[in-house]
Protein backbone atom coordinates (compact mmCIF):
# COMPACT_ATOMS: atom_id res chain seq x y z
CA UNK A 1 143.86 -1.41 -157.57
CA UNK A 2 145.47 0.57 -159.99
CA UNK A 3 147.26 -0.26 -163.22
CA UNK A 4 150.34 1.53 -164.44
CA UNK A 5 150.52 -0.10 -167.90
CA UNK A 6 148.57 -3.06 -169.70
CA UNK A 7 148.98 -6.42 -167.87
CA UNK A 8 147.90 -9.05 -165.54
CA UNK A 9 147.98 -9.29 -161.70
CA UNK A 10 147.22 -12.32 -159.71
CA UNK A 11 145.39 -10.91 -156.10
CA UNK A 12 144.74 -12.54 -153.29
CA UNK A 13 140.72 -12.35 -152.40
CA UNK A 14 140.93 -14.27 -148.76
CA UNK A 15 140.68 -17.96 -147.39
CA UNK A 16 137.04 -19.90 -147.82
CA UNK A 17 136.22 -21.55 -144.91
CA UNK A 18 135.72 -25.26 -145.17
CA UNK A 19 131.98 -26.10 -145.56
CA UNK A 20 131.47 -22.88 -146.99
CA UNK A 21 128.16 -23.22 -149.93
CA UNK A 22 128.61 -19.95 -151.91
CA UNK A 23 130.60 -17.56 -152.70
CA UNK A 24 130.16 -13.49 -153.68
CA UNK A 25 132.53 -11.78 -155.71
CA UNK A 26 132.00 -7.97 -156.51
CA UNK A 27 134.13 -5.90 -158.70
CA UNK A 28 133.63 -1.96 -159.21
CA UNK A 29 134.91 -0.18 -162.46
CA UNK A 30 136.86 -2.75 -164.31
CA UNK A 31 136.44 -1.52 -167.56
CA UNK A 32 139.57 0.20 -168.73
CA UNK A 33 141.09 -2.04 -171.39
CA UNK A 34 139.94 -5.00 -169.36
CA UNK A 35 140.22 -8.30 -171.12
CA UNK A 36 139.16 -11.25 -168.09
CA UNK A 37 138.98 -12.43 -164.74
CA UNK A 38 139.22 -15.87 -163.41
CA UNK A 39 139.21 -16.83 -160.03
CA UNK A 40 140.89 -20.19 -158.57
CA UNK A 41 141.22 -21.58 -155.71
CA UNK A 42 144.21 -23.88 -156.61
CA UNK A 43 141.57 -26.73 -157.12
CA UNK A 44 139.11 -25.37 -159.59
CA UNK A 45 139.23 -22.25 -161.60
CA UNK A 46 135.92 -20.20 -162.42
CA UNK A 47 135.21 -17.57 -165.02
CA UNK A 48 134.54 -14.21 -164.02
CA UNK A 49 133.01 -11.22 -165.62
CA UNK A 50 133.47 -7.41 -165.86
CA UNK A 51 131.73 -4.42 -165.06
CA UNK A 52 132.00 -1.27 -166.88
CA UNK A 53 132.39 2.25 -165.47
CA UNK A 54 131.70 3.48 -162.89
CA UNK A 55 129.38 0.07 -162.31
CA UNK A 56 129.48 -3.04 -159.92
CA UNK A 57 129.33 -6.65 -161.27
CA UNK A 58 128.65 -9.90 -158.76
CA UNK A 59 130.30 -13.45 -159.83
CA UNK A 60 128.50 -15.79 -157.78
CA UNK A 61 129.30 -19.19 -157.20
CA UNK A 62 127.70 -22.20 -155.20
CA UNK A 63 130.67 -24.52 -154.03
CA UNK A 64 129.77 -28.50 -153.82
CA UNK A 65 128.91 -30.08 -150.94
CA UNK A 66 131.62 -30.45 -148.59
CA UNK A 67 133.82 -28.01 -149.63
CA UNK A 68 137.12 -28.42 -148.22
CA UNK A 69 138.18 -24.33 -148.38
CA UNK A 70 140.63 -22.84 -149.75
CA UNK A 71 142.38 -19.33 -150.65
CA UNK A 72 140.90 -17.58 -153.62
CA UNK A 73 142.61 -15.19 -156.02
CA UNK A 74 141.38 -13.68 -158.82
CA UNK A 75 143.68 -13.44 -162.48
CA UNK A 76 142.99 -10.36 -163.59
CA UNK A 77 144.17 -8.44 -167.28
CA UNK A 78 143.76 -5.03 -167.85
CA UNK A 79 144.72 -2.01 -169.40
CA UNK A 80 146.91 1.30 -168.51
CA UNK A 81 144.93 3.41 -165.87
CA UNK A 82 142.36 0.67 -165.08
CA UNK A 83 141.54 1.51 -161.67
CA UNK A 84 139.19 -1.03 -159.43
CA UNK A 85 137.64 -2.35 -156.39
CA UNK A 86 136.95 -5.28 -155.28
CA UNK A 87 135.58 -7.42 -152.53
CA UNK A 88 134.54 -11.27 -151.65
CA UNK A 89 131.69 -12.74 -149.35
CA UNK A 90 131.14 -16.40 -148.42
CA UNK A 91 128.66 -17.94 -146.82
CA UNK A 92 127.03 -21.69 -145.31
CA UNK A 93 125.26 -23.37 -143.29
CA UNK A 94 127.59 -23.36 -140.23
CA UNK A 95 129.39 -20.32 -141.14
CA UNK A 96 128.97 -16.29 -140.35
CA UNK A 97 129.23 -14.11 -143.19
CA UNK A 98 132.17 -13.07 -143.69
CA UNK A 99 133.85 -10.38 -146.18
CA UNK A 100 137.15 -9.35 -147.97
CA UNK A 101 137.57 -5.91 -148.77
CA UNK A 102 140.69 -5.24 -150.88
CA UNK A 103 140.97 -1.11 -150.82
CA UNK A 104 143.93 0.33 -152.60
């Protein structure tokens, strides 16, 4: 992702299988006038953090018991030339891995 001028974007990360007990959300090089991240999936919202240049920075996240899925998106603000990568894992008992990569 890369940011022409100061602002927010709302991205989609990927669906979160039902039954799913954790989620993995890892962010390269958000540093550039970065402000926050939240993710959400439209039934509970969770505070992210940034990393700083040139570094990586996990948000994990262990969903209750019987989590009924959802699609995830992360609220990102940031600053003129911010330029970032990120990806999302989830995981449970019944489910694969399975991954997200969001390339731009």
């Amino acid at each position: 992702m890369n940011f022409n001028a100061d602002g927010q974007a709302q991205i989609t990360l990927g669906y979160v299988p039902a039954n799913a007990t954790y989620v993995s959300i890892n962010k390269f090089d958000t540093d550039v006038g970065s402000k926050s991240v939240t993710y959400s999936d439209k039934t509970s919202t969770w505070v992210g953090t940034l990393s700083g240049n040139d570094e990586s920075k996990e948000d994990d996240y262990t969903l209750p018991s019987g989590y009924p899925g959802g699609i995830w998106t992360a609220t990102y603000t940031a600053g003129l030339g911010d330029t970032s990568v990120w990806d999302m894992s989830s995981s449970g008992a019944s489910l694969s891995q399975g991954y997200v990569y969001l390339v731009h």
